[in-house]
N, C-alpha and C. Protein backbone atom coordinates (compact mmCIF):
# COMPACT_ATOMS: atom_id res chain seq x y z
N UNK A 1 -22.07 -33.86 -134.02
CA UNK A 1 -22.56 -34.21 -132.70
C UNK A 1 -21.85 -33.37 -131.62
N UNK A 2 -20.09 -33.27 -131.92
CA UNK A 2 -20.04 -32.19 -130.92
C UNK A 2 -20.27 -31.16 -130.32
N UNK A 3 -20.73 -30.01 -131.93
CA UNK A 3 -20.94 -28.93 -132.07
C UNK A 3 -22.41 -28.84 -131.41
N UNK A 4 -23.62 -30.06 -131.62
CA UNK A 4 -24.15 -30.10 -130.35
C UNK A 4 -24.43 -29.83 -129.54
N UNK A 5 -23.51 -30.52 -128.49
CA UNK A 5 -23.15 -30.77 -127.15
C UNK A 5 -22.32 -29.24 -126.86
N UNK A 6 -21.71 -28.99 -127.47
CA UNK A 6 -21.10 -27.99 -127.14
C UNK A 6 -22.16 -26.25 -127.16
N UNK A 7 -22.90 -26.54 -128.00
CA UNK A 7 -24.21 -25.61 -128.14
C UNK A 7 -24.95 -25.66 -126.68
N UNK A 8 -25.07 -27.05 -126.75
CA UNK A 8 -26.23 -27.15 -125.41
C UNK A 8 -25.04 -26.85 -123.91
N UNK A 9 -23.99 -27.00 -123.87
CA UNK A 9 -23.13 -26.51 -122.96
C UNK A 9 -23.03 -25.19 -122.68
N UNK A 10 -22.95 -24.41 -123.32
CA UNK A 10 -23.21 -23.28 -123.09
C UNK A 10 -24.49 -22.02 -122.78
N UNK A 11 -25.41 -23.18 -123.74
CA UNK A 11 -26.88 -22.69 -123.17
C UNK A 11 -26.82 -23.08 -121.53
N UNK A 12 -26.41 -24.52 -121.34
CA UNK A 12 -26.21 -24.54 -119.52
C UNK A 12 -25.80 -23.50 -119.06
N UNK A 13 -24.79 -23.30 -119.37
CA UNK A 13 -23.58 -22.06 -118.76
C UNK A 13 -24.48 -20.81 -118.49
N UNK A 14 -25.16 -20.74 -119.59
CA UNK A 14 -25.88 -19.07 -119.66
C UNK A 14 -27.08 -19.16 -118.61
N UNK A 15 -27.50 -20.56 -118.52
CA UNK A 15 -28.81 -20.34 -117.32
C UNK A 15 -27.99 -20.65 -115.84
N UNK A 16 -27.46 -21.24 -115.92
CA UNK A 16 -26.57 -20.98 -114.61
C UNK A 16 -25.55 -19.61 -114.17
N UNK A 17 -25.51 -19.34 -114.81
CA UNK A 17 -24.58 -18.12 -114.09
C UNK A 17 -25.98 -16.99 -114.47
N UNK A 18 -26.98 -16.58 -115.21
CA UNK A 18 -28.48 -15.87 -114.91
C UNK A 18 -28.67 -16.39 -113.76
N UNK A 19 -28.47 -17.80 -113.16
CA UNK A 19 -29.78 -18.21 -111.88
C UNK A 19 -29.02 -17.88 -111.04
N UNK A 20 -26.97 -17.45 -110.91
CA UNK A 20 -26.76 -17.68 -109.67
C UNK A 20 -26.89 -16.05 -109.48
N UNK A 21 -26.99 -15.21 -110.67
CA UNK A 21 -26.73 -13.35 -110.45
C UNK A 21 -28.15 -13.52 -110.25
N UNK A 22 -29.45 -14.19 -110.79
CA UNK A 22 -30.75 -13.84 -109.98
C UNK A 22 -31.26 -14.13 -108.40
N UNK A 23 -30.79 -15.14 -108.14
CA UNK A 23 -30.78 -15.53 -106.77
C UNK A 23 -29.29 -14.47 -106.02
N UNK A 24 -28.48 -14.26 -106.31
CA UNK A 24 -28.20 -12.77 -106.01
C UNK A 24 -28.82 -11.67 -105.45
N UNK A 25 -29.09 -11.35 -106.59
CA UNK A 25 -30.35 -10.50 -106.43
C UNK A 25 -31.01 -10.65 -105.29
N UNK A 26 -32.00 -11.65 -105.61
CA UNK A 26 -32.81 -11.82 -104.21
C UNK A 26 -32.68 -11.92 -103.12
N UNK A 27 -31.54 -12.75 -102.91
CA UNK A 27 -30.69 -12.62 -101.89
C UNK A 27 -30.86 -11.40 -100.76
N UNK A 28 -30.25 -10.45 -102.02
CA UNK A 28 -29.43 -8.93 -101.71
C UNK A 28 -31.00 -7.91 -100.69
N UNK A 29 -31.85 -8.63 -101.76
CA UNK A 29 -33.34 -7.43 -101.77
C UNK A 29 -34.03 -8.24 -100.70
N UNK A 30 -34.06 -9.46 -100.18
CA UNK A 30 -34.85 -10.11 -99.30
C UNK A 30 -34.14 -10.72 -98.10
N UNK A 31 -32.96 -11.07 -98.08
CA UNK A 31 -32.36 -11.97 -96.72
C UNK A 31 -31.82 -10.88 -96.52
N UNK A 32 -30.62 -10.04 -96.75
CA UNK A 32 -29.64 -9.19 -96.24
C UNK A 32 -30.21 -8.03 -95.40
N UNK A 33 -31.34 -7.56 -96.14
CA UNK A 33 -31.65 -6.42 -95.28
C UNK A 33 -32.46 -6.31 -93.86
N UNK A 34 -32.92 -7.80 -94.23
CA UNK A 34 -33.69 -8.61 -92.67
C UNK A 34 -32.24 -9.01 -92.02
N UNK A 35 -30.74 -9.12 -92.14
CA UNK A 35 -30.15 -9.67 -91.27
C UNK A 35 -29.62 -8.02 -90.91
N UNK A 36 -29.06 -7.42 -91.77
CA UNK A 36 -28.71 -5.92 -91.48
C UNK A 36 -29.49 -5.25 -90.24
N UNK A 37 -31.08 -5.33 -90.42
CA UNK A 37 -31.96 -4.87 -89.22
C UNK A 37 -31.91 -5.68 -88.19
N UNK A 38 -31.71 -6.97 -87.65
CA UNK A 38 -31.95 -7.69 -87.16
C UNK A 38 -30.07 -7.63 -85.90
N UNK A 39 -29.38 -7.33 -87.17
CA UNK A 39 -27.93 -7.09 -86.55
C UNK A 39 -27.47 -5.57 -85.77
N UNK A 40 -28.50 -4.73 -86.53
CA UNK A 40 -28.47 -3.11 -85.72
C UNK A 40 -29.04 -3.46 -84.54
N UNK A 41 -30.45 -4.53 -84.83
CA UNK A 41 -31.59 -4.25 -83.59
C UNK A 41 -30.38 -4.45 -82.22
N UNK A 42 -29.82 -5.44 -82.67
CA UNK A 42 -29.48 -6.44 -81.68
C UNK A 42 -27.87 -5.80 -80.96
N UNK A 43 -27.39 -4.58 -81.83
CA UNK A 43 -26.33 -3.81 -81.40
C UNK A 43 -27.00 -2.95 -80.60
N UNK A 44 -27.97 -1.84 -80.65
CA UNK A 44 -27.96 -0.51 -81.08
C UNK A 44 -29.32 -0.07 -80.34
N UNK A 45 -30.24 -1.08 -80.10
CA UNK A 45 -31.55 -0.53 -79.79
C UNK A 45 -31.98 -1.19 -78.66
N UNK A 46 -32.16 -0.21 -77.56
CA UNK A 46 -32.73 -0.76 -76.14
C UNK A 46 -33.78 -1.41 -75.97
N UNK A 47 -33.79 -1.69 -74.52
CA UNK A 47 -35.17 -2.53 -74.74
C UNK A 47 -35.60 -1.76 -73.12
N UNK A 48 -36.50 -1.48 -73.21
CA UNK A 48 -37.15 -1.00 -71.82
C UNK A 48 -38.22 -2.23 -71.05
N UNK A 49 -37.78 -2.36 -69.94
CA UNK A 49 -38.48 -3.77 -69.11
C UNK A 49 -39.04 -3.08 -68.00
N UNK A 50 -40.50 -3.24 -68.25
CA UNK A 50 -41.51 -2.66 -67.38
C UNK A 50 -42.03 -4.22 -66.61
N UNK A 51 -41.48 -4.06 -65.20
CA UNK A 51 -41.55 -5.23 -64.40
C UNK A 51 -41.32 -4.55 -63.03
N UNK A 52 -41.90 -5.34 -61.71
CA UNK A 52 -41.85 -4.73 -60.71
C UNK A 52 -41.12 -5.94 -59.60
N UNK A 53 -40.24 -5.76 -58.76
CA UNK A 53 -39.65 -6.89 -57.73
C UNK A 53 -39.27 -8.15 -58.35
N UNK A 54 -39.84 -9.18 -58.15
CA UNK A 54 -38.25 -10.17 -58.63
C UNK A 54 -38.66 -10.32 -60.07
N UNK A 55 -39.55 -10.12 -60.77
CA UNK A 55 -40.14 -10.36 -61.68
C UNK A 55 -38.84 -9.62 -62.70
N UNK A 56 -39.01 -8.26 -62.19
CA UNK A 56 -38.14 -7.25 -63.32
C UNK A 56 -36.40 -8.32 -63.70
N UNK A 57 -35.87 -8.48 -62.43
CA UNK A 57 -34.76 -9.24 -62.39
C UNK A 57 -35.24 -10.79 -63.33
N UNK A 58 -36.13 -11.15 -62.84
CA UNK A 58 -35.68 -12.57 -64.06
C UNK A 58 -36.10 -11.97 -65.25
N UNK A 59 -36.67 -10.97 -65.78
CA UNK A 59 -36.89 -10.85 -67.04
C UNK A 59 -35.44 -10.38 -67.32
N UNK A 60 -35.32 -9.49 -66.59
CA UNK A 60 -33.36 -8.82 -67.29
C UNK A 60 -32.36 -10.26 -67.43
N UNK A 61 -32.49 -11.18 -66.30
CA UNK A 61 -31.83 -12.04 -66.30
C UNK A 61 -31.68 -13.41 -68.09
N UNK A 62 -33.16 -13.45 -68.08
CA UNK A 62 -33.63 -13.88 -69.29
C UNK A 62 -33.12 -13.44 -70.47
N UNK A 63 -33.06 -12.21 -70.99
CA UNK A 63 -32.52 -11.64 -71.82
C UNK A 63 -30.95 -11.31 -71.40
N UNK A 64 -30.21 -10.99 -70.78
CA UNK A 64 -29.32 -11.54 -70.41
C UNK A 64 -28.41 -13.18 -70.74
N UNK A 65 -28.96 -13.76 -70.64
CA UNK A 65 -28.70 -15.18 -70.71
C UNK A 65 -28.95 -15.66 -72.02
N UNK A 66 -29.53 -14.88 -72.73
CA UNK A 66 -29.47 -15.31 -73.77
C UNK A 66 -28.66 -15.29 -75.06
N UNK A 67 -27.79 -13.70 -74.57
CA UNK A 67 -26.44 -13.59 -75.21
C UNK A 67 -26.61 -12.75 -76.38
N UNK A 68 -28.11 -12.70 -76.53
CA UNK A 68 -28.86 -12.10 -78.02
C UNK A 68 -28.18 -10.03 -77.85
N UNK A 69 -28.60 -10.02 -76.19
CA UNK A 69 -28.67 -8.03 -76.15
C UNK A 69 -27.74 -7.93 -75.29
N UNK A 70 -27.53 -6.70 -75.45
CA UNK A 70 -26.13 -5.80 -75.16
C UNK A 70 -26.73 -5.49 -73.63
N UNK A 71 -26.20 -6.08 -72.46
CA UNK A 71 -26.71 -5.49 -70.86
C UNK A 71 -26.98 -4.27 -70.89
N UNK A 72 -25.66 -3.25 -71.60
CA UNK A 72 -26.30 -1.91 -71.64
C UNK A 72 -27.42 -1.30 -72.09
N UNK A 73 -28.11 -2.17 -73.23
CA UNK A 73 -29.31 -2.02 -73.65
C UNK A 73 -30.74 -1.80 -73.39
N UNK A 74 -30.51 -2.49 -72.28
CA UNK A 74 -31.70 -3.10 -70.81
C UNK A 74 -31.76 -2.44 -69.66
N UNK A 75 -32.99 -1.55 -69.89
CA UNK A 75 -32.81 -1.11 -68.70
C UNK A 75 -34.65 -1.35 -68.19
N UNK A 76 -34.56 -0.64 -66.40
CA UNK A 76 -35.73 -1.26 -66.37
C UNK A 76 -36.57 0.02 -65.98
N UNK A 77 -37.51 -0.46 -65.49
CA UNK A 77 -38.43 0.94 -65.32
C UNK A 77 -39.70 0.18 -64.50
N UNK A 78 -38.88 0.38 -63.29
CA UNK A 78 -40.31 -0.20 -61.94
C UNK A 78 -41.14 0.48 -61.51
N UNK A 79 -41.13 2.01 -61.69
CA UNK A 79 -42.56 2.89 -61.31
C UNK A 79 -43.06 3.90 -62.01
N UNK A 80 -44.70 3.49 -61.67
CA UNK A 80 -45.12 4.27 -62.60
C UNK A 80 -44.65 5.96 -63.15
N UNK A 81 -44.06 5.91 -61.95
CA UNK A 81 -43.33 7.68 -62.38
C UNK A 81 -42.39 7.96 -63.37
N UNK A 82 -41.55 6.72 -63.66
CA UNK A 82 -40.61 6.61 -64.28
C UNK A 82 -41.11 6.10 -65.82
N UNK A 83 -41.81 5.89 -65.82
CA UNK A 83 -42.52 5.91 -67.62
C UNK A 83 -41.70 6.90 -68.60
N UNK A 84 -41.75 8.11 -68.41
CA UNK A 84 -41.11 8.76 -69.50
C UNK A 84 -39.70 8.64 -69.51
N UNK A 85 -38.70 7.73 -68.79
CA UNK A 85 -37.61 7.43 -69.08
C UNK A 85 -37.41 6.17 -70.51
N UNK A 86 -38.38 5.77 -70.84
CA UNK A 86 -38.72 4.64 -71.55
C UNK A 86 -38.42 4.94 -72.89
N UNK A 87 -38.71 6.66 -72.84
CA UNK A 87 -38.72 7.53 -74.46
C UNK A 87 -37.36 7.15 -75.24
N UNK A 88 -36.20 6.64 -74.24
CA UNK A 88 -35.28 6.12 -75.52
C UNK A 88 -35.50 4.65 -75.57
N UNK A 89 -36.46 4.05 -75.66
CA UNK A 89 -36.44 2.52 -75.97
C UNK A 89 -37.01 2.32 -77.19
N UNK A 90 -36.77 1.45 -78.16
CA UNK A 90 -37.01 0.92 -79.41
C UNK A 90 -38.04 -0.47 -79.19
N UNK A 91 -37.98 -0.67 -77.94
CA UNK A 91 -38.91 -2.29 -77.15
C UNK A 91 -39.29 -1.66 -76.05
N UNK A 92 -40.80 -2.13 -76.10
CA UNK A 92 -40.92 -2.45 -74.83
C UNK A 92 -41.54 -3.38 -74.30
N UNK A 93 -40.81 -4.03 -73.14
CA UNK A 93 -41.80 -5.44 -72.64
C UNK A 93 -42.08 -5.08 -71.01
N UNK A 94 -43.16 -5.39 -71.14
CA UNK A 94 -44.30 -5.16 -70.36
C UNK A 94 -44.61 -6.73 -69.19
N UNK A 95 -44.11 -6.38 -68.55
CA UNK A 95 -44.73 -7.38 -67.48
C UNK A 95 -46.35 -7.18 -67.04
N UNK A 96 -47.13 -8.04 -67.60
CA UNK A 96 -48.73 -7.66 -67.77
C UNK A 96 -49.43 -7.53 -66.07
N UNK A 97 -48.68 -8.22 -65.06
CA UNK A 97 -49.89 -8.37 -64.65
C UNK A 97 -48.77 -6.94 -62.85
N UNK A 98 -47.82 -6.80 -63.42
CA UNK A 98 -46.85 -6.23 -62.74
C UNK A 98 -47.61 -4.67 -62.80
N UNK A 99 -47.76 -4.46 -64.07
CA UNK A 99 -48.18 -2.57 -64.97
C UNK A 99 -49.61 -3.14 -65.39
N UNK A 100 -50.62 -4.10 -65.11
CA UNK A 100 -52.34 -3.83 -65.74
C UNK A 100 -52.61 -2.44 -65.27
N UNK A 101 -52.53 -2.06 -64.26
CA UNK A 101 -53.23 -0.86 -64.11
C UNK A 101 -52.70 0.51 -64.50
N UNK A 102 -51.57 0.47 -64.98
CA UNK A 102 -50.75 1.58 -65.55
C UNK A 102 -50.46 1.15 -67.08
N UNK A 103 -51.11 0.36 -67.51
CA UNK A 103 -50.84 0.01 -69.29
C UNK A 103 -51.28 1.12 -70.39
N UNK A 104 -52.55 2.14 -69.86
CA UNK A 104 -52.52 3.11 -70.33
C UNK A 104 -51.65 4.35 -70.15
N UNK A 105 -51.04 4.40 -69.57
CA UNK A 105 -50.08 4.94 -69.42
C UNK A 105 -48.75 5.19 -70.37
N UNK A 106 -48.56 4.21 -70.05
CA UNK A 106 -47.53 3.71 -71.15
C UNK A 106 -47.87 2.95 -72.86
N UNK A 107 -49.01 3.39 -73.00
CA UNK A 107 -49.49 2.93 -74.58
C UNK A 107 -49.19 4.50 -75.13
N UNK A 108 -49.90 5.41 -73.89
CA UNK A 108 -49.32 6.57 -74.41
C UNK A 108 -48.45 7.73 -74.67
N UNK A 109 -47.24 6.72 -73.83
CA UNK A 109 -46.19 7.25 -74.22
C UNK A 109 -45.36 6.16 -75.57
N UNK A 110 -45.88 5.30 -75.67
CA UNK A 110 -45.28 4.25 -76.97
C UNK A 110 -45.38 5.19 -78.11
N UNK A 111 -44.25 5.21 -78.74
CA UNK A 111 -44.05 6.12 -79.87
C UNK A 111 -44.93 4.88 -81.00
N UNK A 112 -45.33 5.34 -81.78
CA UNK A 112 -46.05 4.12 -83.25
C UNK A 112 -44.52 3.38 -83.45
N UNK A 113 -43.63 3.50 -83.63
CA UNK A 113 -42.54 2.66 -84.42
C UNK A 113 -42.23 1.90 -83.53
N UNK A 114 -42.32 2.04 -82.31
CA UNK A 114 -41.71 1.16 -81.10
C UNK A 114 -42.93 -0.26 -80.79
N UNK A 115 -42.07 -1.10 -80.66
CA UNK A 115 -42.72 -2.39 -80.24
C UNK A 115 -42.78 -2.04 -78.91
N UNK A 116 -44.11 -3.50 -78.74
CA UNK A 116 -44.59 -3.34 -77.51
C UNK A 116 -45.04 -5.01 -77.21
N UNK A 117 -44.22 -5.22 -76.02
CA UNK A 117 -44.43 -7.26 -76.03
C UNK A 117 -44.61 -7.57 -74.73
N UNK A 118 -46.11 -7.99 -74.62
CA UNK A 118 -46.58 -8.32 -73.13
C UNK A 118 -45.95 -9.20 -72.77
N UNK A 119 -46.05 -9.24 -71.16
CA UNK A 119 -45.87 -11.13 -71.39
C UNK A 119 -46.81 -11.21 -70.08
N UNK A 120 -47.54 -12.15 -70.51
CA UNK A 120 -48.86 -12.29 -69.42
C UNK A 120 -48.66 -13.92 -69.33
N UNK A 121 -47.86 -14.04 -68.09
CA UNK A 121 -47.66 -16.09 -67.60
C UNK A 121 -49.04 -16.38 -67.34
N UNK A 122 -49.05 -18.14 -67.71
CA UNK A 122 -50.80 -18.37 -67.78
C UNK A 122 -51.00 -18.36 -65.91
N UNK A 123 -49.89 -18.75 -65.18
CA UNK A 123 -50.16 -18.91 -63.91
C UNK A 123 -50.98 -17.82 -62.90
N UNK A 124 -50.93 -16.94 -63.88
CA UNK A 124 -51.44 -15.34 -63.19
C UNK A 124 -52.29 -15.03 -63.44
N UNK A 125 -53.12 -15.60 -64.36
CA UNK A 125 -54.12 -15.35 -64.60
C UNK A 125 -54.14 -14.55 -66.23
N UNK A 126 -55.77 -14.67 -67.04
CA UNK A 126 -55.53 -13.99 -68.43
C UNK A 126 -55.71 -12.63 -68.12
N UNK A 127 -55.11 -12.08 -69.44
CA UNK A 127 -55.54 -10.52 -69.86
C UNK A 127 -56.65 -10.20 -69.77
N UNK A 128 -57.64 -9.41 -69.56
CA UNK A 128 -58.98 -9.31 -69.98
C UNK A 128 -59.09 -9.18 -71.40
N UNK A 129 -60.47 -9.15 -71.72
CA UNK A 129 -60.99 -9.15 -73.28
C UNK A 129 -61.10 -7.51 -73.58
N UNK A 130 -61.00 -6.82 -72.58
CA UNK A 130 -61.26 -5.51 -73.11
C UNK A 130 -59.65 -4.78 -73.52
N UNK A 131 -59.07 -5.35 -72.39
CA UNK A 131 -57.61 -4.99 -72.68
C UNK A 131 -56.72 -5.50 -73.58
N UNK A 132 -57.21 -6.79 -73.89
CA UNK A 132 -56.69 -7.20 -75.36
C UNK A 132 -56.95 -6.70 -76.64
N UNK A 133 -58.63 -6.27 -76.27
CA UNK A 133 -59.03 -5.27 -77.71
C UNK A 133 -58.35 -3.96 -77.94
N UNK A 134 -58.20 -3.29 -76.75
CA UNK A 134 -57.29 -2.04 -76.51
C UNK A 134 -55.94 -2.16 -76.90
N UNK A 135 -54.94 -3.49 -76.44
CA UNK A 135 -53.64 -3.41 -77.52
C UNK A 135 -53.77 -4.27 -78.79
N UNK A 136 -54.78 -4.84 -78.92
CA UNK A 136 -54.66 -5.35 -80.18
C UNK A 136 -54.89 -4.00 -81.20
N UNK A 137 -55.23 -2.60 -80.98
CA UNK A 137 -56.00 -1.69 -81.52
C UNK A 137 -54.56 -0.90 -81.38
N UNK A 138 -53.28 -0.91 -81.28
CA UNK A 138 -51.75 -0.42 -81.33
C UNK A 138 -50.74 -1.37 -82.15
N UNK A 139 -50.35 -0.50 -83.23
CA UNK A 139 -49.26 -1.10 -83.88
C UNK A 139 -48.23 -2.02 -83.25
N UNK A 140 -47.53 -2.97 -83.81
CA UNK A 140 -46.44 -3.21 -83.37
C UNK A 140 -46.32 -3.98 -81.64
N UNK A 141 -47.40 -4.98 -81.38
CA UNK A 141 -47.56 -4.96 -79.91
C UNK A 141 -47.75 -6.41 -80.33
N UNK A 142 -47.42 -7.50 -79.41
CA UNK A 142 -47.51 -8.34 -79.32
C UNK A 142 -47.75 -9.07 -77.68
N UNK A 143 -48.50 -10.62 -77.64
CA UNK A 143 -48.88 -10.83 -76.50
C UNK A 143 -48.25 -12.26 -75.85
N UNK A 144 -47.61 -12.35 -75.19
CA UNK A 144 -47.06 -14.00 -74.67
C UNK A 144 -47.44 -14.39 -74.02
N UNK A 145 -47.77 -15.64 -73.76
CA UNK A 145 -47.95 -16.29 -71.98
C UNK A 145 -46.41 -16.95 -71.97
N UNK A 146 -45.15 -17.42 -72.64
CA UNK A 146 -44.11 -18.35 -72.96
C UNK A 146 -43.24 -17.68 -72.75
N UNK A 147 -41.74 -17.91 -71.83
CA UNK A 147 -40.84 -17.35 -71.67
C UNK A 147 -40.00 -17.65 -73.27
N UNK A 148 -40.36 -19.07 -73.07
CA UNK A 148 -39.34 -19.13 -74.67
C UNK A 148 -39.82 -18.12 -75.86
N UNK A 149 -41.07 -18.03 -76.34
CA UNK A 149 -41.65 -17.28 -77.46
C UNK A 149 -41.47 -16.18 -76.75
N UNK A 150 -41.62 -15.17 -76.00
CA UNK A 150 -41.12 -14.04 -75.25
C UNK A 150 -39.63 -13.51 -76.22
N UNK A 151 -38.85 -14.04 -76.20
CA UNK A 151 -37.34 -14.04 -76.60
C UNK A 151 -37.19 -13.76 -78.65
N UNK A 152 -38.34 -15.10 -78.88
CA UNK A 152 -38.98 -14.70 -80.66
C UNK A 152 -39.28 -13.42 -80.53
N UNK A 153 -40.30 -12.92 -79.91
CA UNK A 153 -41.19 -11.78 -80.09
C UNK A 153 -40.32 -10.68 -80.43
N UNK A 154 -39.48 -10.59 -79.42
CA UNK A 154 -38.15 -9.23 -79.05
C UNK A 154 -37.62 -9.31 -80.79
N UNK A 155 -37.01 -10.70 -80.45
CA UNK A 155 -36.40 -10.44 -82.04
C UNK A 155 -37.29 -10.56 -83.18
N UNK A 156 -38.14 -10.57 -83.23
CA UNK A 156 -38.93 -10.55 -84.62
C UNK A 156 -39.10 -8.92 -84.57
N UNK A 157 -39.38 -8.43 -83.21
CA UNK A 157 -40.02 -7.12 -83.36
C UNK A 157 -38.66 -5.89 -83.64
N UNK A 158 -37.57 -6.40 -83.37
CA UNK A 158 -36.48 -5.65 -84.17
C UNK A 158 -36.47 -5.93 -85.37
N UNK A 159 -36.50 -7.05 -85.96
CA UNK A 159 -36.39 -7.04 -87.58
C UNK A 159 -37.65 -6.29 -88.53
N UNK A 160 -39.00 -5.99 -87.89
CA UNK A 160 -39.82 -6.09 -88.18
C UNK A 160 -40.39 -4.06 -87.60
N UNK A 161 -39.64 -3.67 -87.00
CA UNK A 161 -39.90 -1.96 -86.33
C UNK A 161 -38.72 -1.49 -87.05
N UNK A 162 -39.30 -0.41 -87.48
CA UNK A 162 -38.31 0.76 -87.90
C UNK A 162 -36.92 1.28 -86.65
N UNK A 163 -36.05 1.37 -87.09
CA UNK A 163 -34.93 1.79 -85.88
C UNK A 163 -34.51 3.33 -86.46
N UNK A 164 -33.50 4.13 -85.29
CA UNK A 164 -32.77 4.89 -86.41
C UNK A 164 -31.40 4.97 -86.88
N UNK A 165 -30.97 5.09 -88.11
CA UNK A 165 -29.69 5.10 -88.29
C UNK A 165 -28.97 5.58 -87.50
């Protein structure tokens, strides 16, 4: 009876220490490299804030306050002239109703790898349907009316955009 118990003890042993080196594994290949990107985004990669008068300030303030990005990271970009300063940003958020008429503009300076995260408050009125078809038709772009989901977006869209080493 011991010899048994002692058989089946070790068959335990052998599926437990397989389940804890397979969940390892997975670990290694599925959580780590989403926190690795998610920990560069959040060192290393700017965010460009296309906003005009007090608007630009509470968005910096927002991100700011949230403790998530580096101040130096943030910078802003209030006229349309100033678009191609944007070329080192890895984000960009877009104050929708601040830049509607300059959004082409700046779709075409959006590199493909770079996110792109509206934020259109419901108080201001919606996006149009044509202009939603137009960024829904660009990689990597996302649309808010929510200051809180605003803050998801940023960080999903670092874990989720290519950066560079």
């Amino acid at each position: 009876m011991l010899e048994i118990l002692a058989f089946i003890g070790v068959i335990e042993t052998i599926v437990l220490v397989v389940g804890i080196i397979w969940g390892f594994i997975l670990w290694t290949r599925g959580v780590f490299p989403a926190l690795y990107r998610l920990g560069n985004g959040l060192a290393k990669r700017k965010i460009a804030v296309f906003a005009k008068g007090d608007n630009v300030s509470s968005l910096r303030s927002l991100l700011n306050d949230s403790k998530l990005f580096r101040t130096k990271n943030i910078f802003e970009i209030t006229d349309a002239k100033d678009i191609g300063k944007a070329e080192e940003a890895s984000v960009y958020l877009v104050f929708w109703h601040d830049w509607a008429s300059d959004i082409a503009q700046i779709l075409e300076k959006k590199p493909d790898t770079c996110a792109l995260i509206v934020y259109a408050p419901y108080e201001k009125g919606r996006i149009p349907d044509e202009q939603m078809k137009n960024l829904d038709g660009k990689r990597h772009t996302a649309v808010t009316n929510f200051r809180g989901r605003l803050l998801n977006d940023i960080v999903t869209a670092m874990i989720t955009t290519s950066y560079e080493k």
